[in-house]
Protein backbone atom coordinates (compact mmCIF):
# COMPACT_ATOMS: atom_id res chain seq x y z
CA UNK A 1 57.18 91.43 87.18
CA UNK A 2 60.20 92.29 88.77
CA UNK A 3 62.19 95.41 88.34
CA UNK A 4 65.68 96.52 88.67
CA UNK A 5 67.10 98.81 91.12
CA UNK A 6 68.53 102.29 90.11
CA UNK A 7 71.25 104.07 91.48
CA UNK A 8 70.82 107.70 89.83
CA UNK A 9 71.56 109.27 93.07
CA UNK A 10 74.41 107.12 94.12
CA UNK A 11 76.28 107.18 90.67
CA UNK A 12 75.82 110.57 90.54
CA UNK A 13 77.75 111.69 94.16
CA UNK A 14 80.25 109.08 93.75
CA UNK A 15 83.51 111.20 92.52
CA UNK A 16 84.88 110.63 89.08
CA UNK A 17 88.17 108.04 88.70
CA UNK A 18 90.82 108.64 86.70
CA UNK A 19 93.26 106.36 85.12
CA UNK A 20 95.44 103.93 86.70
CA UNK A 21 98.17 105.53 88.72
CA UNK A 22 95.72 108.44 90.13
CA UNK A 23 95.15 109.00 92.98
CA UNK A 24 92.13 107.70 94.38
CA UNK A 25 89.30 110.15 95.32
CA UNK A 26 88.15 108.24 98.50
CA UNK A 27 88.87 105.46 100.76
CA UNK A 28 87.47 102.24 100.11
CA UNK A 29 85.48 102.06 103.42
CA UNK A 30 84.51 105.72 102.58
CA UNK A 31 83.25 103.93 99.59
CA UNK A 32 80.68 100.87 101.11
CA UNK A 33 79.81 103.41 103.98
CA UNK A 34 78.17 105.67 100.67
CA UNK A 35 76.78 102.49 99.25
CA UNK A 36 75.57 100.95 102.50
CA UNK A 37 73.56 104.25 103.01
CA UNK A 38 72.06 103.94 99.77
CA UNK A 39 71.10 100.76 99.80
CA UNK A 40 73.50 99.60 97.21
CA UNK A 41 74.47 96.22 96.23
CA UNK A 42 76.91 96.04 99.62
CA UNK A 43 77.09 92.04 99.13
CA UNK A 44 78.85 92.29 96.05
CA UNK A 45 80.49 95.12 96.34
CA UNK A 46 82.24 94.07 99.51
CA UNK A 47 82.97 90.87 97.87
CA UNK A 48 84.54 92.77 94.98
CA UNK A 49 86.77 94.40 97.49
CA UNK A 50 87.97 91.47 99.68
CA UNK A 51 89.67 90.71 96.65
CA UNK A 52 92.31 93.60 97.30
CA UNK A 53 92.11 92.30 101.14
CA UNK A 54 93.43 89.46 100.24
CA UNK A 55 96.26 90.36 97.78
CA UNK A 56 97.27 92.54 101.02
CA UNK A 57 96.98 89.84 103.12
CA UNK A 58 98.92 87.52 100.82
CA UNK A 59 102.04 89.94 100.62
CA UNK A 60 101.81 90.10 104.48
CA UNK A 61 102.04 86.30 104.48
CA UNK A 62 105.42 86.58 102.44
CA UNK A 63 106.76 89.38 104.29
CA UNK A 64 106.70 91.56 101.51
CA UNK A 65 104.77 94.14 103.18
CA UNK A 66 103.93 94.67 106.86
CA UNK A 67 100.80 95.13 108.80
CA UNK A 68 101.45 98.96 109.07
CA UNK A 69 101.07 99.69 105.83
CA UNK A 70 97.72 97.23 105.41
CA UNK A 71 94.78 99.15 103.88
CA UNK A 72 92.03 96.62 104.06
CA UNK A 73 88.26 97.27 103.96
CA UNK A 74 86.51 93.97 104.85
CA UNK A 75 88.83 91.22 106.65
CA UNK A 76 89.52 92.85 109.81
CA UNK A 77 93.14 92.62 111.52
CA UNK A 78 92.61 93.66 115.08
CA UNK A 79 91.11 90.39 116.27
CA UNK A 80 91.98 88.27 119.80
CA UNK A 81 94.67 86.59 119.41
CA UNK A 82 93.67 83.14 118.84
CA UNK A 83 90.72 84.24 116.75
CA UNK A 84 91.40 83.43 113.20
CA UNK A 85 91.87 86.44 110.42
CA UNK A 86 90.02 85.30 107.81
CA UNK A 87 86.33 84.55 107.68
CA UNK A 88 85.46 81.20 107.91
CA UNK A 89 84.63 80.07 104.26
CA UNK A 90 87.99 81.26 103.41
CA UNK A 91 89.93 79.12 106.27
CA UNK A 92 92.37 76.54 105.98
CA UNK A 93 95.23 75.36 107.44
CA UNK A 94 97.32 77.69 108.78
CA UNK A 95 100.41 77.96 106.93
CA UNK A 96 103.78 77.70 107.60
CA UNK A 97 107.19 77.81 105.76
CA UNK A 98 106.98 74.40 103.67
CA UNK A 99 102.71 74.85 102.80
CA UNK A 100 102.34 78.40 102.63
CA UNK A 101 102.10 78.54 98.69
CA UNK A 102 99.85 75.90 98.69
CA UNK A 103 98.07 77.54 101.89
CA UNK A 104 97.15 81.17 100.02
CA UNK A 105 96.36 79.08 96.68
CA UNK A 106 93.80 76.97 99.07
CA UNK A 107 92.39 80.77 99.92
CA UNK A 108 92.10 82.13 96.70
CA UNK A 109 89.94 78.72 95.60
CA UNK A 110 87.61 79.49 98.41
CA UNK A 111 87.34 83.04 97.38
CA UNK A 112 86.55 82.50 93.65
CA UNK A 113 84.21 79.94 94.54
CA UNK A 114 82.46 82.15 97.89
CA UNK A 115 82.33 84.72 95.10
CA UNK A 116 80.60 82.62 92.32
CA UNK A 117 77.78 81.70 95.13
CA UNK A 118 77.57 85.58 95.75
CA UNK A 119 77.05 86.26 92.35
CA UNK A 120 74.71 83.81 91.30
CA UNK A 121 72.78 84.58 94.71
CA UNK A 122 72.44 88.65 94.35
CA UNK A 123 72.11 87.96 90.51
CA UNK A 124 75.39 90.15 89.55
CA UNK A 125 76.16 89.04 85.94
CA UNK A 126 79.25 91.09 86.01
CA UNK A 127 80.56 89.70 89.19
CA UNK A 128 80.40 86.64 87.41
CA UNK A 129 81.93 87.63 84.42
CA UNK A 130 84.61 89.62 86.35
CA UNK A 131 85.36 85.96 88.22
CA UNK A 132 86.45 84.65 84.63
CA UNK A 133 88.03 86.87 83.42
CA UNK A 134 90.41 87.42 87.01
CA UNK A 135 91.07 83.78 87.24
CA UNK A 136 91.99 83.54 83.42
CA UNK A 137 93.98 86.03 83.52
CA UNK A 138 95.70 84.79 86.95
CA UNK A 139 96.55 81.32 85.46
CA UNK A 140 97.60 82.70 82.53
CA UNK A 141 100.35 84.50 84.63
CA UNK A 142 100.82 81.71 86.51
CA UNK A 143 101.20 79.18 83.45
CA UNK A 144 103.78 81.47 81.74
CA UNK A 145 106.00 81.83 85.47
CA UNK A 146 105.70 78.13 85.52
CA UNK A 147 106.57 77.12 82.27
CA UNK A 148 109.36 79.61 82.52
CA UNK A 149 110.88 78.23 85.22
CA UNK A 150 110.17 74.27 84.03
CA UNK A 151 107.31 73.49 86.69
CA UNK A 152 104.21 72.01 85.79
CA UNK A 153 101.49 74.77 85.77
CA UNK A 154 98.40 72.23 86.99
CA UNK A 155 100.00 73.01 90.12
CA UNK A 156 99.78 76.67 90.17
CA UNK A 157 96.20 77.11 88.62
CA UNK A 158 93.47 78.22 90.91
CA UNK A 159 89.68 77.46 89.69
CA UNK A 160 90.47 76.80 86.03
CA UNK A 161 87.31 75.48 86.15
CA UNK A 162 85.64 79.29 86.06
CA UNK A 163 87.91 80.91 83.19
CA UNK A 164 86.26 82.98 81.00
CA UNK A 165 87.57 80.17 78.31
CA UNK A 166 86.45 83.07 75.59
CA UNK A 167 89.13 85.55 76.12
CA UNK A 168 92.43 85.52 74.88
CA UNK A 169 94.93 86.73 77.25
CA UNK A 170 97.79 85.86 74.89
CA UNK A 171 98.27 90.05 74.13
CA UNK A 172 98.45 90.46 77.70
CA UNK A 173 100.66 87.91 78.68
CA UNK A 174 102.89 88.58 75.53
CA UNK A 175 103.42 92.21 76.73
CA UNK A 176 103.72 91.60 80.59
CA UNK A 177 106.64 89.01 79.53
CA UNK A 178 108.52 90.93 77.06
CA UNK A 179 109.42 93.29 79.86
CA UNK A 180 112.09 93.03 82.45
CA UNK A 181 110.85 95.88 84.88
CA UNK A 182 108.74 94.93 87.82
CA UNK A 183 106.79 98.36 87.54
CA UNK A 184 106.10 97.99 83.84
CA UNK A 185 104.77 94.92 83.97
CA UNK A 186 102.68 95.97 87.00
CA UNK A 187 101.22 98.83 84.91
CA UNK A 188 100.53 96.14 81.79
CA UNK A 189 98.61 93.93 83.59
CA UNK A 190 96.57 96.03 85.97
CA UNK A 191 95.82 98.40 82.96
CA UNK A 192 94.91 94.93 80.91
CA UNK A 193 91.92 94.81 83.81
CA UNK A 194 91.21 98.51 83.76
CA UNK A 195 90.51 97.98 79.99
CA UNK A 196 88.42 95.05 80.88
CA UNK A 197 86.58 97.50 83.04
CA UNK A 198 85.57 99.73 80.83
CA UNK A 199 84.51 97.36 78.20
CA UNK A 200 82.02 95.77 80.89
CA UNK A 201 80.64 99.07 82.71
CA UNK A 202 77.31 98.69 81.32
CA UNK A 203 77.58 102.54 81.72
CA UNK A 204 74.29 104.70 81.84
CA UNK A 205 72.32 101.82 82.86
CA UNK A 206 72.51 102.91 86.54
CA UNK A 207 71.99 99.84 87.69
CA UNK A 208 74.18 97.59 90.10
CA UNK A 209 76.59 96.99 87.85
CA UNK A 210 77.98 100.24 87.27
CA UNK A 211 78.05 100.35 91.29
CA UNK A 212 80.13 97.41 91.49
CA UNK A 213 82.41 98.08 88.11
CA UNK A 214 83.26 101.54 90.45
CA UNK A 215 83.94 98.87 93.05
CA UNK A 216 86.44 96.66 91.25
CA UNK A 217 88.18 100.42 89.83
CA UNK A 218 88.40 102.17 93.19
CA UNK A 219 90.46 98.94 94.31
CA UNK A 220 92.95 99.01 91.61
CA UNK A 221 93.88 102.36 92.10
CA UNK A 222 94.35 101.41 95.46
CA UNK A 223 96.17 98.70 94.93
CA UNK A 224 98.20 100.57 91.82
CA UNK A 225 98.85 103.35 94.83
CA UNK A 226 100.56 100.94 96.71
CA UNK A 227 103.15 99.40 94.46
CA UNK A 228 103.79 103.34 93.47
CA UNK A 229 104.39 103.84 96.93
CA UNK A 230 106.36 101.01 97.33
CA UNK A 231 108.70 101.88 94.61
CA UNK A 232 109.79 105.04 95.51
């Protein structure tokens, strides 16, 4: 019979995380280096956090940030110079000017679905659950810009296919719309996941998921820190 791994030691170092807009107690390589060593569940994990990589490397793609200020923890920038940034089950066409929307939607697709494999392959029920509720809540964003605007939202939705089809995102979305300023509706929605967080922590269990719920936390006050940072 098969047992399941306990992280009392690693749950117990790792330092406490406070709310969105905190600061963050540690770097995310910090972070895998402490759950490498303990031989944590570094396949998800990393996965987790590739996620943040590649809303970084997105907003470099639309010049809306630039490589200085790029705090990534699993793609890796410094490369040759014909060497391609992205690993390869997350490579497509490069883009350019007229495909690029369509080029970053391509890489989001491959990540969902890399990440779904990963999941089902290091037996992480919350990564899986995690996947459906991101990409639910995602095309529920994107539906609402869409319709707003009088496209057709097929053409903005990325693996509809793995929405969590269970939760309702209309209190979210009703909230993030209602506002007019960009921070707010930052805050709305990344709190929105931090509450979906909590609700899934599976706390006290010390297994892998708590490890990888700390995961997908640590990177959105990361990711929170930087759009603080960015408005100021």
């Amino acid at each position: 019979m098969s047992t399941v791994n306990r992280y009392d030691y690693l749950l117990s170092i790792l330092p406490g995380l406070e709310p969105i807009g905190s600061i963050p107690p540690m770097s995310k390589n910090d972070f895998i280096s402490m759950v490498s060593d303990a031989n944590g569940p570094i396949k998800t994990v990393k996965t987790l956090l590739l996620s943040d990589d590649l809303v970084q490397y997105e907003a470099l793609l639309s010049e809306e940030t630039e490589k200085d200020n790029i705090d990534i923890a699993v793609l890796a920038f410094e490369k040759a110079e014909n060497e391609p940034i992205l690993p390869d089950f997350l490579l497509s066409e490069e883009p350019t000017d007229e495909n690029k929307q369509l080029s970053v939607d391509a890489i989001w697709t491959r990540y969902f679905k890399h990440a779904l494999l990963v999941a089902k392959n290091n037996h992480s029920r919350f990564l899986k659950s995690w996947i459906g509720f991101e990409t639910g809540l995602r095309n529920a964003i994107a539906t609402t810009r869409a319709q707003t605007l009088g496209l057709d939202p097929e053409a903005y939705l990325v693996t509809p296919e793995l929405v969590d089809s269970d939760t309702d995102y209309n209190g979210i979305i009703s909230s993030w719309s209602a506002t007019h300023n960009p921070l707010m509706a930052h805050e709305i929605i990344d709190k929105a996941r931090w509450d979906w967080l909590e609700e899934h922590g599976n706390w006290y269990s010390f297994n892998k998921d708590e490890i990888e719920v700390y995961a997908a936390k640590l990177m959105l006050l990361h990711h929170w820190r930087r759009i603080l940072s960015d408005s100021e």
